[in-house]
N, C-alpha and C. Protein backbone atom coordinates (compact mmCIF):
# COMPACT_ATOMS: atom_id res chain seq x y z
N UNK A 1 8.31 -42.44 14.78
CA UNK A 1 8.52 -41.05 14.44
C UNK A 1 7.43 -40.59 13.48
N UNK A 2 6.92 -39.69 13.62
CA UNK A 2 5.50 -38.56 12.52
C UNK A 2 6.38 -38.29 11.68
N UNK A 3 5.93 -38.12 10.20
CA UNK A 3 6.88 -37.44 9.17
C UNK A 3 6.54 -35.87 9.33
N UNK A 4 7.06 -35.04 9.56
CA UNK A 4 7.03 -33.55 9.21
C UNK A 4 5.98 -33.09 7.75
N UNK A 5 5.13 -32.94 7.69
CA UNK A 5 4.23 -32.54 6.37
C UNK A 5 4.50 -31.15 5.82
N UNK A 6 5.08 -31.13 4.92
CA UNK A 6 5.03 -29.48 4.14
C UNK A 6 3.67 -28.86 4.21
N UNK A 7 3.98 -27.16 4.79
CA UNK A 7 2.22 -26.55 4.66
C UNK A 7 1.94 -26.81 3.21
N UNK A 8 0.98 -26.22 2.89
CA UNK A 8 0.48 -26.21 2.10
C UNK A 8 -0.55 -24.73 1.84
N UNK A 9 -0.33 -24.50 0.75
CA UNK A 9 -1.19 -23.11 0.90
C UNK A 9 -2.66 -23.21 0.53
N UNK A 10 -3.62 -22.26 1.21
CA UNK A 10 -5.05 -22.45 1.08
C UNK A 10 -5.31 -20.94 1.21
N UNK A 11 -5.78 -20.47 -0.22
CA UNK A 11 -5.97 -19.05 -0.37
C UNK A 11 -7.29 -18.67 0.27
N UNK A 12 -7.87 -19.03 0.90
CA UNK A 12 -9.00 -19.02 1.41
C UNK A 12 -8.16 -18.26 3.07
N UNK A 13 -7.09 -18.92 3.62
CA UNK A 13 -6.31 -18.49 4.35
C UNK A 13 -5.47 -17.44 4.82
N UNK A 14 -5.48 -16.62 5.48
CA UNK A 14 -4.44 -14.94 5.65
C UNK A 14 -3.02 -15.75 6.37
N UNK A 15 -1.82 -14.98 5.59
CA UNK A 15 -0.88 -15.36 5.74
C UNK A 15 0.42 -14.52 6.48
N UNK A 16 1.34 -14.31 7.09
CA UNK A 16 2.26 -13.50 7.74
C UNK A 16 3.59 -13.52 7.25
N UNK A 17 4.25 -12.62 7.75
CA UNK A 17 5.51 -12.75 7.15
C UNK A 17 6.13 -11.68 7.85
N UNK A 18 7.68 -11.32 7.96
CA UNK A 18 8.71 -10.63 8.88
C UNK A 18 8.84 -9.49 7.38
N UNK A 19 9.20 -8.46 7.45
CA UNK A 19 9.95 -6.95 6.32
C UNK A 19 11.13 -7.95 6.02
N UNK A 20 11.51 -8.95 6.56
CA UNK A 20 13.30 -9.29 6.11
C UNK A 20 12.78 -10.48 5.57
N UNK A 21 11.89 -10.93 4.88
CA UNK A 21 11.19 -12.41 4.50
C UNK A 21 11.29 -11.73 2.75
N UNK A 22 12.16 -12.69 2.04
CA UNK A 22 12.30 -12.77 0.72
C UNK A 22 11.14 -13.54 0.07
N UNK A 23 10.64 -12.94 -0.85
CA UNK A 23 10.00 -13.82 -1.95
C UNK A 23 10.95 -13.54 -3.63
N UNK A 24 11.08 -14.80 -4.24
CA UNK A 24 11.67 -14.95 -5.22
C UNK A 24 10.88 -14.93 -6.50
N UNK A 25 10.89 -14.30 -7.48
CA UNK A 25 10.37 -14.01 -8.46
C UNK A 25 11.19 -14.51 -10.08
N UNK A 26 10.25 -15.27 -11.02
CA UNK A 26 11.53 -15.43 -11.83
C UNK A 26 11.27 -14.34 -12.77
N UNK A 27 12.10 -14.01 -14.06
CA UNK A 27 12.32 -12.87 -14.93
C UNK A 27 10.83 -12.78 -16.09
N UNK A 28 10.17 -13.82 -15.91
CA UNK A 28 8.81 -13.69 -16.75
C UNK A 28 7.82 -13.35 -15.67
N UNK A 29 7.46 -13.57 -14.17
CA UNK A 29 7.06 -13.46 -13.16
C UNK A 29 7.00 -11.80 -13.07
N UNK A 30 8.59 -11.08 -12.69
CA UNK A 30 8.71 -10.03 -12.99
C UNK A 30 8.43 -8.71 -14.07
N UNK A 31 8.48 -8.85 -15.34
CA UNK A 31 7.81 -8.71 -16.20
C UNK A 31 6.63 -8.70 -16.43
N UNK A 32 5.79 -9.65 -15.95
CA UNK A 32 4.74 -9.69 -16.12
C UNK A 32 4.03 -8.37 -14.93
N UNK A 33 4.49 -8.44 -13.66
CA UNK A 33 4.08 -7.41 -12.71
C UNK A 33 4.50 -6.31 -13.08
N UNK A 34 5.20 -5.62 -13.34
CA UNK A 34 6.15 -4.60 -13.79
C UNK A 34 4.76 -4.03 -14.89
N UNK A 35 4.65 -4.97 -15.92
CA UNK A 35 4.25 -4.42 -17.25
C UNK A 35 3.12 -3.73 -17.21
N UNK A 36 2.03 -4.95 -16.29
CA UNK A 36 0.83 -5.05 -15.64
C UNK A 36 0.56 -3.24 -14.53
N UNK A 37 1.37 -3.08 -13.63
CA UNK A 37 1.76 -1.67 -12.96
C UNK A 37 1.73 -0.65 -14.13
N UNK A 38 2.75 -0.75 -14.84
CA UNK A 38 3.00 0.46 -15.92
C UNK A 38 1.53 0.30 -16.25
N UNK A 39 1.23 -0.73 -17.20
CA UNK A 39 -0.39 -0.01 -17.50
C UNK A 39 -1.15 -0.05 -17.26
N UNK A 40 -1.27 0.72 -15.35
CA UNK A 40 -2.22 0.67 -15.12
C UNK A 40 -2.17 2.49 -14.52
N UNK A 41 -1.02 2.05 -14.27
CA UNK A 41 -0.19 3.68 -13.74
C UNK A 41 -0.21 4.73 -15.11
N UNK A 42 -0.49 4.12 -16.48
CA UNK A 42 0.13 5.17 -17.32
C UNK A 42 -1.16 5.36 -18.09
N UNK A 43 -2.89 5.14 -16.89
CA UNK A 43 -4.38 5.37 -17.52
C UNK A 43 -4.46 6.53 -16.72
N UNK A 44 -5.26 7.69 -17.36
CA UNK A 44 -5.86 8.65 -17.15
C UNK A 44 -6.31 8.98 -15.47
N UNK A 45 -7.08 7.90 -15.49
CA UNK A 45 -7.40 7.50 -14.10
C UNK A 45 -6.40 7.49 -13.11
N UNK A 46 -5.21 6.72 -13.17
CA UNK A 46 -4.10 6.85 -12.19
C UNK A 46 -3.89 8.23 -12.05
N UNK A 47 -3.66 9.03 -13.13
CA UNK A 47 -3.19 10.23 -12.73
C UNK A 47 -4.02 10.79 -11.93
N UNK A 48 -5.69 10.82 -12.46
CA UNK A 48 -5.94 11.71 -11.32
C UNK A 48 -5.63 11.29 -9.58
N UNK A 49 -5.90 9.96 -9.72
CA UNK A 49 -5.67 9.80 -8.34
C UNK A 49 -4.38 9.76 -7.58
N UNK A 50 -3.65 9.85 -8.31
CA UNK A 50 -1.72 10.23 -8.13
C UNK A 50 -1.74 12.20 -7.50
N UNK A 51 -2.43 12.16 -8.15
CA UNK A 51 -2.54 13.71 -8.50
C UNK A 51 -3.14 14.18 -7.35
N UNK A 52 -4.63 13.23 -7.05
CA UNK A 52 -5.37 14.11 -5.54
C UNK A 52 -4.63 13.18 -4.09
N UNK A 53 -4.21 12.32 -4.77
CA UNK A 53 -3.00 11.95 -2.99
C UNK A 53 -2.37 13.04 -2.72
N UNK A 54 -1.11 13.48 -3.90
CA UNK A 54 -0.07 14.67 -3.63
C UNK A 54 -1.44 15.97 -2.74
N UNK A 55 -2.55 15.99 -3.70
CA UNK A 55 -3.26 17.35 -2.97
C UNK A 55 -3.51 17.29 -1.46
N UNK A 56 -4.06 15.70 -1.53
CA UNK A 56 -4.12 15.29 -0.18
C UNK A 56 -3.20 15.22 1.09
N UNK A 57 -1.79 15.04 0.75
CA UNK A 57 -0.99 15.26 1.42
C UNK A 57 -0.78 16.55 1.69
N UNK A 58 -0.60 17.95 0.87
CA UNK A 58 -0.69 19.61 1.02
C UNK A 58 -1.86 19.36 2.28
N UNK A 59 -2.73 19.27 2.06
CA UNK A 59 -3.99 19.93 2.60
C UNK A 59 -3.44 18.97 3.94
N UNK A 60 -3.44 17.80 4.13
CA UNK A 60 -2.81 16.96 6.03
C UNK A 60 -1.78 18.09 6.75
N UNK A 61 -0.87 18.69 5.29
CA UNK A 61 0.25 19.59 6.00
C UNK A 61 -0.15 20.47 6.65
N UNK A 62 -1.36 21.06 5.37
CA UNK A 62 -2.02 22.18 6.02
C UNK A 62 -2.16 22.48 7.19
N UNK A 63 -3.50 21.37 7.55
CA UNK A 63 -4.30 21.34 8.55
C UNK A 63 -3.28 20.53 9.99
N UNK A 64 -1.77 20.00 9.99
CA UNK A 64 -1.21 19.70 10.79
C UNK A 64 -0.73 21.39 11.66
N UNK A 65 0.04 21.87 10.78
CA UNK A 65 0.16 23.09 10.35
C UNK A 65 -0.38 24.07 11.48
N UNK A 66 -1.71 23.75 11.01
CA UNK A 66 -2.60 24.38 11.60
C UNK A 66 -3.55 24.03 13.27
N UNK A 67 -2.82 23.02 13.29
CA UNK A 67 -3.75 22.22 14.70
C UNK A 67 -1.82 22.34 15.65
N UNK A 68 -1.11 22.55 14.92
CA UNK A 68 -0.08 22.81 15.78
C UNK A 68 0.35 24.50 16.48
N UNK A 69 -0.40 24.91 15.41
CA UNK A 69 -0.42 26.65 15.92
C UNK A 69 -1.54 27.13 16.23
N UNK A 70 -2.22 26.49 17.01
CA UNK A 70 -3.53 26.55 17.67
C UNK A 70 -4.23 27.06 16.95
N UNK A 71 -4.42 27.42 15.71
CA UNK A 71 -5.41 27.92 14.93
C UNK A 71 -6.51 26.69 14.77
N UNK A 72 -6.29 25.23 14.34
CA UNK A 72 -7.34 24.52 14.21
C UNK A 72 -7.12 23.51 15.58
N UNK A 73 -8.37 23.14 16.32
CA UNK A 73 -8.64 22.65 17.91
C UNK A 73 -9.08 20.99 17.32
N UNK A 74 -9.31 20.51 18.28
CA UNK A 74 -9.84 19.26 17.96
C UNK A 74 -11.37 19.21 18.60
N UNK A 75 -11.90 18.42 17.38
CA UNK A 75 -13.67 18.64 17.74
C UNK A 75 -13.83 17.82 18.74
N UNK A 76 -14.80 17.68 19.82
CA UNK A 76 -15.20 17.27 20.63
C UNK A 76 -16.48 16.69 20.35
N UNK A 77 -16.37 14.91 20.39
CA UNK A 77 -17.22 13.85 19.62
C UNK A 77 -18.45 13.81 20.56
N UNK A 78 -19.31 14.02 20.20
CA UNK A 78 -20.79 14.18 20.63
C UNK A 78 -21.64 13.26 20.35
């Protein structure tokens, strides 16, 4: 009989996973990501770019908006 070998991880490697695949985190693990997010989310910089997504999203509405009421056509790639 072969013994079964545990993978082993090699970050050099791309890895997969299912939306219903748990990863477990312990309470210093957590914390540490959490804290790390907040300050990075609560620099100047985040905002603006928080700030021109939301614009960015208006202006997709816009122009959906607008390619649905035949006002804007689709360009023809040359």
């Amino acid at each position: 009989m072969s013994e079964q070998q545990t993978p082993s991880y090699n970050p050099n490697k791309k890895y997969t996973w299912t939306p219903d695949d748990s990863f477990t985190l312990s309470g210093g693990e957590f914390g540490l990501i959490l804290n790390a997010l907040r300050a990075v989310l609560n620099t100047e910089e985040a905002a603006r770019i928080l700030i021109a997504n939301e614009a960015n999203k208006i202006v997709e509405g816009a122009l959906q908006r607008a390619v649905e009421s035949g006002v804007a056509k689709e360009a023809s790639e040359e």
